[in-house]
PDB file of N, CA and C in Angstrom:
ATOM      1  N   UNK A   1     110.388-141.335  20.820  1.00  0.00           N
ATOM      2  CA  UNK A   1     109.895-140.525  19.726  1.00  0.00           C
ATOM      3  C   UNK A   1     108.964-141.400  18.880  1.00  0.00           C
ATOM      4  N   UNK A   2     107.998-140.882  18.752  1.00  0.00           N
ATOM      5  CA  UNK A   2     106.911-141.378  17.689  1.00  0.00           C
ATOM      6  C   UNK A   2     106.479-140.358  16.741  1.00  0.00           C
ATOM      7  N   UNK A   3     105.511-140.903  15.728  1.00  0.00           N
ATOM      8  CA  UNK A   3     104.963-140.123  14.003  1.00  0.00           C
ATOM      9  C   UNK A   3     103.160-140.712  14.304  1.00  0.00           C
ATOM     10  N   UNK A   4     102.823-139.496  14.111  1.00  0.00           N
ATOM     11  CA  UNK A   4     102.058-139.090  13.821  1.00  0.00           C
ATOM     12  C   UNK A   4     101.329-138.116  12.951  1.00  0.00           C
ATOM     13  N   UNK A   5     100.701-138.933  11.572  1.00  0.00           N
ATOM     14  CA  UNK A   5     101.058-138.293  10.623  1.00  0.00           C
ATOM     15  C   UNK A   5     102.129-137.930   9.811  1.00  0.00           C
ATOM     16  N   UNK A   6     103.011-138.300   9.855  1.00  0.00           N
ATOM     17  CA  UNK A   6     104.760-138.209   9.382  1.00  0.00           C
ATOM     18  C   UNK A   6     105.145-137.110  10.272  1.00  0.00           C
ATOM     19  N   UNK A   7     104.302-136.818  10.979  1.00  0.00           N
ATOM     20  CA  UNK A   7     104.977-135.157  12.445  1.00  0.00           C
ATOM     21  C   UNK A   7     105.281-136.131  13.545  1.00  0.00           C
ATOM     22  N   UNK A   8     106.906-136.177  13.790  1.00  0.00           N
ATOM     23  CA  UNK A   8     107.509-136.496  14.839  1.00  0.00           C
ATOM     24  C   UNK A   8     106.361-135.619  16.212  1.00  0.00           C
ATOM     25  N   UNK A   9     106.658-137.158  17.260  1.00  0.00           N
ATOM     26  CA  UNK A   9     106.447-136.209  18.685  1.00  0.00           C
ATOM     27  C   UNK A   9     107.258-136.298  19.311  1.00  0.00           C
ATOM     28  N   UNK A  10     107.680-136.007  20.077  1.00  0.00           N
ATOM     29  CA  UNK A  10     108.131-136.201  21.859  1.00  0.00           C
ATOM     30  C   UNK A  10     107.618-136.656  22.823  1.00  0.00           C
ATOM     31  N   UNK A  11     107.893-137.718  23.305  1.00  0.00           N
ATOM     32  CA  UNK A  11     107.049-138.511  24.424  1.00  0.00           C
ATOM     33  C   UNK A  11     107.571-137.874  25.699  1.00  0.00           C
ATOM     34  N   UNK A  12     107.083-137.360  26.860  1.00  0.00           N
ATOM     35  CA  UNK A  12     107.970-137.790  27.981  1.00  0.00           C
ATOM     36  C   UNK A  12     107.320-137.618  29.388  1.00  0.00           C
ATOM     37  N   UNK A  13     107.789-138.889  29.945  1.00  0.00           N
ATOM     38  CA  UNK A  13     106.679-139.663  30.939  1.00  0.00           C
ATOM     39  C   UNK A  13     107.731-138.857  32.508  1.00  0.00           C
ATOM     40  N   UNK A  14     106.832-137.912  33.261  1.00  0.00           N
ATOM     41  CA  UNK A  14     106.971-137.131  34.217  1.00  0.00           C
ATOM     42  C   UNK A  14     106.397-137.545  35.783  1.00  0.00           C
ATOM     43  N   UNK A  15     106.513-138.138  36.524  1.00  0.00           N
ATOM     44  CA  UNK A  15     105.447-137.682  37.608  1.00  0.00           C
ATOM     45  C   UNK A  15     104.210-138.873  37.307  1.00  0.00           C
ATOM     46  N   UNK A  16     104.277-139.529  36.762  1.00  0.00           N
ATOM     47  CA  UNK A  16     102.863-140.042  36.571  1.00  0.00           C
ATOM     48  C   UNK A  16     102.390-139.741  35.031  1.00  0.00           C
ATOM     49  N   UNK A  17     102.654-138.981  34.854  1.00  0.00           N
ATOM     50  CA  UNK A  17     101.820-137.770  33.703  1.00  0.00           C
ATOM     51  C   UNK A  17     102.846-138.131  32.230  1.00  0.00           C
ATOM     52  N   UNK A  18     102.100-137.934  31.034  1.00  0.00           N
ATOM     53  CA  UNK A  18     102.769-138.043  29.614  1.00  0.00           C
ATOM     54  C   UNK A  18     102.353-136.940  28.770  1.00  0.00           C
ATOM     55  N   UNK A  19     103.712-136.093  28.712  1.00  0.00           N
ATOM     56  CA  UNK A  19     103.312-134.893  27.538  1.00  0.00           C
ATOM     57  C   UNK A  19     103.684-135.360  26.716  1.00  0.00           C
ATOM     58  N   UNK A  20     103.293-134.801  25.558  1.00  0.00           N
ATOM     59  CA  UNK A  20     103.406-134.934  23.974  1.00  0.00           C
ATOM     60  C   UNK A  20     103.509-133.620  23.403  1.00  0.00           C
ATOM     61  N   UNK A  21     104.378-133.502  22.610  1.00  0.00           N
ATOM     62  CA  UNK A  21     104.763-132.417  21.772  1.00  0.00           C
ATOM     63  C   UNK A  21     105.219-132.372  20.068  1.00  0.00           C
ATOM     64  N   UNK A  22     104.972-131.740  19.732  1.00  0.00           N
ATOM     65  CA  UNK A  22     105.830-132.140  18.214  1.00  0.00           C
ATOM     66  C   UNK A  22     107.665-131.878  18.345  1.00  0.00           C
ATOM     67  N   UNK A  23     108.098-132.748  17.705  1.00  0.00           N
ATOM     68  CA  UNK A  23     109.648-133.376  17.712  1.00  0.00           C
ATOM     69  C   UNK A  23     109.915-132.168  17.010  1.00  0.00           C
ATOM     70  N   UNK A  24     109.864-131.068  16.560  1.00  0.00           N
ATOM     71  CA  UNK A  24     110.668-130.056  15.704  1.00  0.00           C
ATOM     72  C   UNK A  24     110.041-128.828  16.366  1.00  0.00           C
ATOM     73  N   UNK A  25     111.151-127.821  16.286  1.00  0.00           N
ATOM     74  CA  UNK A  25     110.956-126.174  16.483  1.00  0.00           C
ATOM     75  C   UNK A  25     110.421-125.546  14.917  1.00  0.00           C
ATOM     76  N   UNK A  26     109.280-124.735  15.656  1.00  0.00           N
ATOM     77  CA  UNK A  26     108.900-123.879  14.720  1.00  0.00           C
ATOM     78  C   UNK A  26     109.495-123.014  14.580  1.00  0.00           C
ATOM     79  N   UNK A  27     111.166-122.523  15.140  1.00  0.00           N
ATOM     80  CA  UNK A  27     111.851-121.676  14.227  1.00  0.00           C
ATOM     81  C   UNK A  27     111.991-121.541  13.061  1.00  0.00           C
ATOM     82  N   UNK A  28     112.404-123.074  12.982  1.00  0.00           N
ATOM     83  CA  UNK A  28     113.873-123.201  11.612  1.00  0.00           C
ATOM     84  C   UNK A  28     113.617-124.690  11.532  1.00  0.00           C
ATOM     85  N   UNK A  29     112.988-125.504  12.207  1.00  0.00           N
ATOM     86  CA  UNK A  29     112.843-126.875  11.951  1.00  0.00           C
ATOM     87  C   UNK A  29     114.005-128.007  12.706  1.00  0.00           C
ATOM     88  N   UNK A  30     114.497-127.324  13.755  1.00  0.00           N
ATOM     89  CA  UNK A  30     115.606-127.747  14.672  1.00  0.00           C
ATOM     90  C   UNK A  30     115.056-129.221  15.543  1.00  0.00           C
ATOM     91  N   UNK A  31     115.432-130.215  15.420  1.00  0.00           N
ATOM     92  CA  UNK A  31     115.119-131.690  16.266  1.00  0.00           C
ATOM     93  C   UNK A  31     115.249-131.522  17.503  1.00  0.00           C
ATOM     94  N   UNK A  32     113.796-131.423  18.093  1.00  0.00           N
ATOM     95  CA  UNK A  32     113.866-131.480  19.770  1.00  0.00           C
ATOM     96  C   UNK A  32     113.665-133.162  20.090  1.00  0.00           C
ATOM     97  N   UNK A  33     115.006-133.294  20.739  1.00  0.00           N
ATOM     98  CA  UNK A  33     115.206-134.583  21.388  1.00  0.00           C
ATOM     99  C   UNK A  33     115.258-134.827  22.768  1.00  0.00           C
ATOM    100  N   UNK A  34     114.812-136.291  23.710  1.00  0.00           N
ATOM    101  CA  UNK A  34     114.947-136.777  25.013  1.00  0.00           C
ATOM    102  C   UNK A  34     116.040-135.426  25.557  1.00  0.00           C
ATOM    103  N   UNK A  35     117.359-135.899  24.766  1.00  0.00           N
ATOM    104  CA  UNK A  35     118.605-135.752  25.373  1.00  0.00           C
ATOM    105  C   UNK A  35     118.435-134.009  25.979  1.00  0.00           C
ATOM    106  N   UNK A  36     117.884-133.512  25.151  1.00  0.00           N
ATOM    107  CA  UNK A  36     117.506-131.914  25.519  1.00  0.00           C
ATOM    108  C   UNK A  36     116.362-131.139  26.199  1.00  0.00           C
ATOM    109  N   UNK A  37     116.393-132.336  27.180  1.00  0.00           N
ATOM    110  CA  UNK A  37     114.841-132.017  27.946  1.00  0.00           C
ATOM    111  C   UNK A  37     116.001-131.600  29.735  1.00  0.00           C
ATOM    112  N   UNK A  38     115.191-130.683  30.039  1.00  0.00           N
ATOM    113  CA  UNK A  38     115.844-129.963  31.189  1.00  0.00           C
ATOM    114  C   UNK A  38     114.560-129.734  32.309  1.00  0.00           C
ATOM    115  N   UNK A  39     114.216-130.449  33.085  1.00  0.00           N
ATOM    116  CA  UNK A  39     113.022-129.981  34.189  1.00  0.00           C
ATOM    117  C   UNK A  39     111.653-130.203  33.200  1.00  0.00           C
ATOM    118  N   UNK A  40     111.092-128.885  32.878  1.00  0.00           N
ATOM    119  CA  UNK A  40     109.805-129.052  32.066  1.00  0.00           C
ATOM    120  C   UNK A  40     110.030-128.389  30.984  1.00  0.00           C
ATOM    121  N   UNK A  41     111.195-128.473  30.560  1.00  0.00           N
ATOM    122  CA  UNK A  41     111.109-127.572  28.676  1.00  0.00           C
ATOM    123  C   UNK A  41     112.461-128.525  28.022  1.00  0.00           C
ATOM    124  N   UNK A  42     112.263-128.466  26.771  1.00  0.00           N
ATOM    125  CA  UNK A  42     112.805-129.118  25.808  1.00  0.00           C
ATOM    126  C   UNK A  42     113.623-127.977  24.934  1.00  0.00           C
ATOM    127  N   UNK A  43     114.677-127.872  24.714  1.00  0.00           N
ATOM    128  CA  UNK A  43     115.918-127.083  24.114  1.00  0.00           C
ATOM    129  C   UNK A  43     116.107-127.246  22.706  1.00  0.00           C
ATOM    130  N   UNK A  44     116.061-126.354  21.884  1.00  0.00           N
ATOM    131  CA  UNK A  44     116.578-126.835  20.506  1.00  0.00           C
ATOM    132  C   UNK A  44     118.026-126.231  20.379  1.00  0.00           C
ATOM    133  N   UNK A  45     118.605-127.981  19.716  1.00  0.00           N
ATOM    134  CA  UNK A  45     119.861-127.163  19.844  1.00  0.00           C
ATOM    135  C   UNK A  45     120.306-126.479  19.012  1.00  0.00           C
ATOM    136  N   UNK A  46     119.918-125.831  17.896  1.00  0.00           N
ATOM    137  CA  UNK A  46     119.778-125.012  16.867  1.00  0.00           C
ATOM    138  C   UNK A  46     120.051-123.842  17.229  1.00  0.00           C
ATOM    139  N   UNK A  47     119.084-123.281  17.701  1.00  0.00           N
ATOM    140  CA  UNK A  47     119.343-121.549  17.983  1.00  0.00           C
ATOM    141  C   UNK A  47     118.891-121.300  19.883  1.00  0.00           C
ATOM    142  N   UNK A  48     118.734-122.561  20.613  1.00  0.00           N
ATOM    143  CA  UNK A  48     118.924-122.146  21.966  1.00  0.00           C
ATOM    144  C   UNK A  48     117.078-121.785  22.300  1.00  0.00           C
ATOM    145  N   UNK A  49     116.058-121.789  21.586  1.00  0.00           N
ATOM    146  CA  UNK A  49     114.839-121.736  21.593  1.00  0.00           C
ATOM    147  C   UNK A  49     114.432-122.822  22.682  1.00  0.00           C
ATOM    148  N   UNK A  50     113.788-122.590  23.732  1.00  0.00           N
ATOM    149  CA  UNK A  50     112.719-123.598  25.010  1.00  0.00           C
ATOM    150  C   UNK A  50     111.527-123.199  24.619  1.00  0.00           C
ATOM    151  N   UNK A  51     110.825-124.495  25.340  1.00  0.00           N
ATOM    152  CA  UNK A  51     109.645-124.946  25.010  1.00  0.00           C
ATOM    153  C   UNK A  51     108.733-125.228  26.444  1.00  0.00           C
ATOM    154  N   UNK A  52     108.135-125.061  26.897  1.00  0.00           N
ATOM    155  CA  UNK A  52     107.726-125.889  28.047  1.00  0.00           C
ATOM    156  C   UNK A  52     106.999-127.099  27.640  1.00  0.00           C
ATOM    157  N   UNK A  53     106.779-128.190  27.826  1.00  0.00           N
ATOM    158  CA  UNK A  53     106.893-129.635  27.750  1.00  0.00           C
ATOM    159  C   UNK A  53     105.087-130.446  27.925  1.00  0.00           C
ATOM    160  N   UNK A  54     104.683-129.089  29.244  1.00  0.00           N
ATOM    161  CA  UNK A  54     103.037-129.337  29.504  1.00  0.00           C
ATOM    162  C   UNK A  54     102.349-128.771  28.802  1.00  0.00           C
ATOM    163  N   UNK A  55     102.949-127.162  27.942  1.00  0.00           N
ATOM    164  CA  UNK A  55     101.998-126.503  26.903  1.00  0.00           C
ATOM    165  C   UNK A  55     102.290-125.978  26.042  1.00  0.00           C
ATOM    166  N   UNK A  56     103.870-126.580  25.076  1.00  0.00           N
ATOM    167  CA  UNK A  56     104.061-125.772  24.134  1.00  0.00           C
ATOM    168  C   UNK A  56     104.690-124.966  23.707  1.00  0.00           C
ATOM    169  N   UNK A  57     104.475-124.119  24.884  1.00  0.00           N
ATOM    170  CA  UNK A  57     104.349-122.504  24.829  1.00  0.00           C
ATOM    171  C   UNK A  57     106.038-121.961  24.632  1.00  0.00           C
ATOM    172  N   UNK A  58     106.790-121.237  24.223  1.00  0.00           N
ATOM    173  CA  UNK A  58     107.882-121.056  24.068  1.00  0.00           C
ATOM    174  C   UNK A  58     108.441-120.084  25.285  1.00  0.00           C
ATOM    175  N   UNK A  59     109.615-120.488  25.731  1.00  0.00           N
ATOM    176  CA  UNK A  59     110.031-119.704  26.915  1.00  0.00           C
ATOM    177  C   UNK A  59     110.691-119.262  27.071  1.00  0.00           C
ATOM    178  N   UNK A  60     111.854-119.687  25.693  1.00  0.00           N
ATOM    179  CA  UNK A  60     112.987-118.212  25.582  1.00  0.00           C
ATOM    180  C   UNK A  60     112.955-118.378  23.893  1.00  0.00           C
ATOM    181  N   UNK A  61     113.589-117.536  23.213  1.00  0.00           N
ATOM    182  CA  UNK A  61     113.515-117.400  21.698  1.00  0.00           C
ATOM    183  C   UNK A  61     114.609-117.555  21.329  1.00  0.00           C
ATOM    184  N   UNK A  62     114.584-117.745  20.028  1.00  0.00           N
ATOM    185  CA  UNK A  62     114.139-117.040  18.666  1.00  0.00           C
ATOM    186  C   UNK A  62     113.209-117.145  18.273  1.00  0.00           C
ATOM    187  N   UNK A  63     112.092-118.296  18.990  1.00  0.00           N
ATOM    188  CA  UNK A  63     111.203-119.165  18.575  1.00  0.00           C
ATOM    189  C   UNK A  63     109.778-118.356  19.113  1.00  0.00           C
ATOM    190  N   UNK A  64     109.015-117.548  18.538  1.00  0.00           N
ATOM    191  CA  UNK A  64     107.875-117.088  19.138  1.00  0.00           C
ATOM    192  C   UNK A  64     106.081-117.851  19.027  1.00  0.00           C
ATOM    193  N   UNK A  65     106.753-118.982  18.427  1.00  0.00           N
ATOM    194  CA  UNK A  65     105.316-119.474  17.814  1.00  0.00           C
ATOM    195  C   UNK A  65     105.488-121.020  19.074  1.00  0.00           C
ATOM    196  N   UNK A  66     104.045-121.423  19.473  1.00  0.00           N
ATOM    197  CA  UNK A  66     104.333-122.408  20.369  1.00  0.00           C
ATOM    198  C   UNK A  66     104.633-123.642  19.451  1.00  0.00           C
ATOM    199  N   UNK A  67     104.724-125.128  20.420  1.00  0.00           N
ATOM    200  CA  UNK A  67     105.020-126.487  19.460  1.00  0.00           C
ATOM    201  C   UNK A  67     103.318-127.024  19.946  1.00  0.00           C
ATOM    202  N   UNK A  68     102.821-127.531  18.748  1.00  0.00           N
ATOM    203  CA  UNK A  68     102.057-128.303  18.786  1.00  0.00           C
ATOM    204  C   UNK A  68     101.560-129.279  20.369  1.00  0.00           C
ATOM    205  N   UNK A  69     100.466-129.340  20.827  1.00  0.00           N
ATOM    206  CA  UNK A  69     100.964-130.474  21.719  1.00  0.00           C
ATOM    207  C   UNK A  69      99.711-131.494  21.677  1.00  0.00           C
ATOM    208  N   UNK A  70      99.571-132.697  22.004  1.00  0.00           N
ATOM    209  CA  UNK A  70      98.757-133.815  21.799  1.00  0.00           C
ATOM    210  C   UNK A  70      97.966-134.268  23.256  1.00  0.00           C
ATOM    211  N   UNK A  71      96.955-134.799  23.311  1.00  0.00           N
ATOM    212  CA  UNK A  71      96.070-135.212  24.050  1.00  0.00           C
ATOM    213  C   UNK A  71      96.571-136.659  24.750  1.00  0.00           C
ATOM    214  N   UNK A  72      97.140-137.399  25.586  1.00  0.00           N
ATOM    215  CA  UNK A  72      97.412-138.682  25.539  1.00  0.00           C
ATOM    216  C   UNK A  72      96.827-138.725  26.475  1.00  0.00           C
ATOM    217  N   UNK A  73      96.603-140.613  26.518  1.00  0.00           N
ATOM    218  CA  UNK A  73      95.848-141.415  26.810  1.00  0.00           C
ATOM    219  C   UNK A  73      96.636-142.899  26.914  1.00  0.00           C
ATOM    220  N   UNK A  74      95.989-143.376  27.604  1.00  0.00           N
ATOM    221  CA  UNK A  74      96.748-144.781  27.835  1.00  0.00           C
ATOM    222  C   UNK A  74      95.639-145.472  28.212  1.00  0.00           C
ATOM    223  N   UNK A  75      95.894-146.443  27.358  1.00  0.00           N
ATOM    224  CA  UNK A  75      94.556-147.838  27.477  1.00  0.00           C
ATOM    225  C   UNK A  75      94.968-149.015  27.044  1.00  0.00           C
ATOM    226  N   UNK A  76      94.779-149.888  27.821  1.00  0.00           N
ATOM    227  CA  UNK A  76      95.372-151.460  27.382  1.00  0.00           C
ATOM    228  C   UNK A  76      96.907-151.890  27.475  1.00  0.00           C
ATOM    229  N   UNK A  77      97.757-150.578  27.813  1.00  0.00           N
ATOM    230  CA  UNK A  77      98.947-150.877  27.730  1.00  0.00           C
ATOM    231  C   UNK A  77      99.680-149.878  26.971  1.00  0.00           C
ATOM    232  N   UNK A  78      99.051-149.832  26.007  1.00  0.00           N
ATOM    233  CA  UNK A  78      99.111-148.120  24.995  1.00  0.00           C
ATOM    234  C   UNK A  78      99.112-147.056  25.441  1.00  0.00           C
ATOM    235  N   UNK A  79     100.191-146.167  24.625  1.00  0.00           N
ATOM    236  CA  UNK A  79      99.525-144.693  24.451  1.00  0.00           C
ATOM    237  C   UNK A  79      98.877-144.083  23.413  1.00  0.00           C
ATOM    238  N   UNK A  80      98.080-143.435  23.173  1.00  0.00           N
ATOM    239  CA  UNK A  80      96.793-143.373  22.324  1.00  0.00           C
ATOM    240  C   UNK A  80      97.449-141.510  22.464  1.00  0.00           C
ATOM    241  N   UNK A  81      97.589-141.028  21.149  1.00  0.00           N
ATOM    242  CA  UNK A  81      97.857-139.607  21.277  1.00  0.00           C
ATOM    243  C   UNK A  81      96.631-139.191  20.024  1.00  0.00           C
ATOM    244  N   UNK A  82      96.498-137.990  20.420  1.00  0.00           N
ATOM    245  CA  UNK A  82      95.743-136.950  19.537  1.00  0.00           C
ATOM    246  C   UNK A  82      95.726-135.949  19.832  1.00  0.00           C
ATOM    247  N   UNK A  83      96.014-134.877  18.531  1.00  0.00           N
ATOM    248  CA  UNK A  83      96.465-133.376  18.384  1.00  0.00           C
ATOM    249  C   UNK A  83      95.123-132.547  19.432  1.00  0.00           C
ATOM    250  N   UNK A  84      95.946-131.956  19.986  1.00  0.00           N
ATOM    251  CA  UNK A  84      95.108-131.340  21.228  1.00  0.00           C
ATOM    252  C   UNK A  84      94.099-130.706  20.504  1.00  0.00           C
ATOM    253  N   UNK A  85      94.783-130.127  19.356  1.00  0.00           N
ATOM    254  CA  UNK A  85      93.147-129.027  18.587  1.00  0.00           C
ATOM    255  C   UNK A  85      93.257-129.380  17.355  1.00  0.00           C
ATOM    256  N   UNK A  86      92.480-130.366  17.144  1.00  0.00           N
ATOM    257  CA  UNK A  86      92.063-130.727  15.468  1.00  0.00           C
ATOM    258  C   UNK A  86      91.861-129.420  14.349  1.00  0.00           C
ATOM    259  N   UNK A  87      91.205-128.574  15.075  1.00  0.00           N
ATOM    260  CA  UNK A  87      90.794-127.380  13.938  1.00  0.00           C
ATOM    261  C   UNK A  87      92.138-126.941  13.397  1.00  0.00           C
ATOM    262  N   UNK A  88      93.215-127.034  14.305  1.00  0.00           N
ATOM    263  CA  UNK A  88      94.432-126.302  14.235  1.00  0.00           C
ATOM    264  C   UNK A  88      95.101-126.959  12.284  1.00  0.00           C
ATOM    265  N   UNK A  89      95.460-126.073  11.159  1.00  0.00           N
ATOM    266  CA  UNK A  89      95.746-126.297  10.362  1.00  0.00           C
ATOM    267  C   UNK A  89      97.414-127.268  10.423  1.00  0.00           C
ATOM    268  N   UNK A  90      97.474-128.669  10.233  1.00  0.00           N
ATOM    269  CA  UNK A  90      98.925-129.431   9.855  1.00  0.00           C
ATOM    270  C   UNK A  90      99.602-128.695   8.798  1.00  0.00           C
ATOM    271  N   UNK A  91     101.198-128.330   8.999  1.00  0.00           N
ATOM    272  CA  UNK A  91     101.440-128.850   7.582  1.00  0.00           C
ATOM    273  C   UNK A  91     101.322-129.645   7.242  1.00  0.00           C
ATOM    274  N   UNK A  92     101.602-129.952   5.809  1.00  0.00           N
ATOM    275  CA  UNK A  92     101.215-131.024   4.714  1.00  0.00           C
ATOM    276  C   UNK A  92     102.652-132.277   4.927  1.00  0.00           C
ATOM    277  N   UNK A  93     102.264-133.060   4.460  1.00  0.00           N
ATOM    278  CA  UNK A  93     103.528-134.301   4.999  1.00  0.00           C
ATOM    279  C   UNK A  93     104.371-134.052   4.124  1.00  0.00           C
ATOM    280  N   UNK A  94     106.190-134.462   4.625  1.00  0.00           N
ATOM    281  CA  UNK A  94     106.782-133.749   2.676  1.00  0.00           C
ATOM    282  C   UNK A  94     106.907-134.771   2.122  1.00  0.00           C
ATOM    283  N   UNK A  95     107.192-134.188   1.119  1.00  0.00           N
ATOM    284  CA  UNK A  95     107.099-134.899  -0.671  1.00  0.00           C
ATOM    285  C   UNK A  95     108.156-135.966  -0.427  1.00  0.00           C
ATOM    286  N   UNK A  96     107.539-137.041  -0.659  1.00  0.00           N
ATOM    287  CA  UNK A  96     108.073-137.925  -1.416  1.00  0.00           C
ATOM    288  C   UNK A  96     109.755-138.269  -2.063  1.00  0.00           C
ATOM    289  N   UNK A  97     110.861-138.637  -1.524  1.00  0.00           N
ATOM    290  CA  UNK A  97     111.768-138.224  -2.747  1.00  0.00           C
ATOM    291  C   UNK A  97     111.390-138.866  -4.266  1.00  0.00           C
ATOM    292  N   UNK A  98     112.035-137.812  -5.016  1.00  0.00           N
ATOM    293  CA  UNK A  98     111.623-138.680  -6.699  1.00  0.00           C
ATOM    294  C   UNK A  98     112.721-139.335  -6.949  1.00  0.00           C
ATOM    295  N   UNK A  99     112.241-140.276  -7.775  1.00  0.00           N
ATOM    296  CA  UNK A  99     113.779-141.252  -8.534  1.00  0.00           C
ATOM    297  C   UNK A  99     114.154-140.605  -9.561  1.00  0.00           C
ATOM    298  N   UNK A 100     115.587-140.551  -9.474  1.00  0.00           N
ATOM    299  CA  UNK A 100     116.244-139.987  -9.927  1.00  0.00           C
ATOM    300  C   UNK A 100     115.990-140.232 -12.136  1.00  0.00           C
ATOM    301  N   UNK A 101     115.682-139.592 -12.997  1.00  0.00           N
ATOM    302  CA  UNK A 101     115.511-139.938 -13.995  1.00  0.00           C
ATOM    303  C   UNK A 101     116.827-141.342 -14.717  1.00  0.00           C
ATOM    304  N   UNK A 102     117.700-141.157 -14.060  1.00  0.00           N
ATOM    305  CA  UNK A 102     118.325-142.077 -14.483  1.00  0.00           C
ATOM    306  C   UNK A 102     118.516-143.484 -13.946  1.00  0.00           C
ATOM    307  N   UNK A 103     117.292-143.614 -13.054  1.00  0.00           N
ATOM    308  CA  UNK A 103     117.383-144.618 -12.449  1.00  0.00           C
ATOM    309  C   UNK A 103     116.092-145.437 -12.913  1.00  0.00           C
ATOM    310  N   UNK A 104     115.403-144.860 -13.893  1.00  0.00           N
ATOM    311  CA  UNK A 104     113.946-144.755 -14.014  1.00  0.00           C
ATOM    312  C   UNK A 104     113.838-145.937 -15.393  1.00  0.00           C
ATOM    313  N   UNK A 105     112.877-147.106 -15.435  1.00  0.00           N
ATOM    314  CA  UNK A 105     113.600-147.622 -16.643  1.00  0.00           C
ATOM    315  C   UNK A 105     113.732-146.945 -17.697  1.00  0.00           C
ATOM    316  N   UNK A 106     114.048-147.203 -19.077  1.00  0.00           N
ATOM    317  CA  UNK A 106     114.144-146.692 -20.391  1.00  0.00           C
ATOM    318  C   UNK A 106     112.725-147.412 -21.064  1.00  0.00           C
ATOM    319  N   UNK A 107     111.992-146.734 -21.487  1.00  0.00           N
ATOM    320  CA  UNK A 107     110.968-146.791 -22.063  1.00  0.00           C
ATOM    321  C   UNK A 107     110.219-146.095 -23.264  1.00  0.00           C
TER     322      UNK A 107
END
């Protein structure tokens, strides 16, 4: 698992071949992990939502919206990822936690 942009991916090296996906379901925000990868789709264990692994695309529900998926590349030893469609709108990274006011000096 790697961040990109603070958006978890999913690495996973097949055949030769490396998909990339974003690490969370666009259900509900459920952690798609290694451990829940089955053939070519990735399981959330949340509400039972698949993914297929080469495009995204969702293959059983609750989940009707696809996962993100990334462009990789390997050079020098690296993998070099980038969001398959730039135009495509990110969410925004989340906030920050705040310190707690009482932890904050007195001033």
């Amino acid at each position: 698992m790697v961040e990109i942009g603070r958006v978890p991916v999913l690495l996973r090296r097949h055949q030769g071949k490396i998909d990339a996906v974003e690490a969370w379901c666009p259900h509900a925000g459920g952690p798609l992990e290694p451990e829940n990868i089955e053939g070519d789709e990735v399981m959330c264990p949340w509400h039972g939502s698949r993914f297929c692994l080469r495009d995204g695309r969702p293959t059983q529900g609750p989940a009707s919206a696809p996962l993100r998926t990334f462009t990789v590349r390997e050079a020098g030893g690296r993998i070099l990822l980038q969001p398959s469609d730039e135009t495509k709108t990110w969410p925004p990274a989340p906030t920050p936690p705040l310190e707690s006011a009482a932890a904050a000096p007195a001033g």
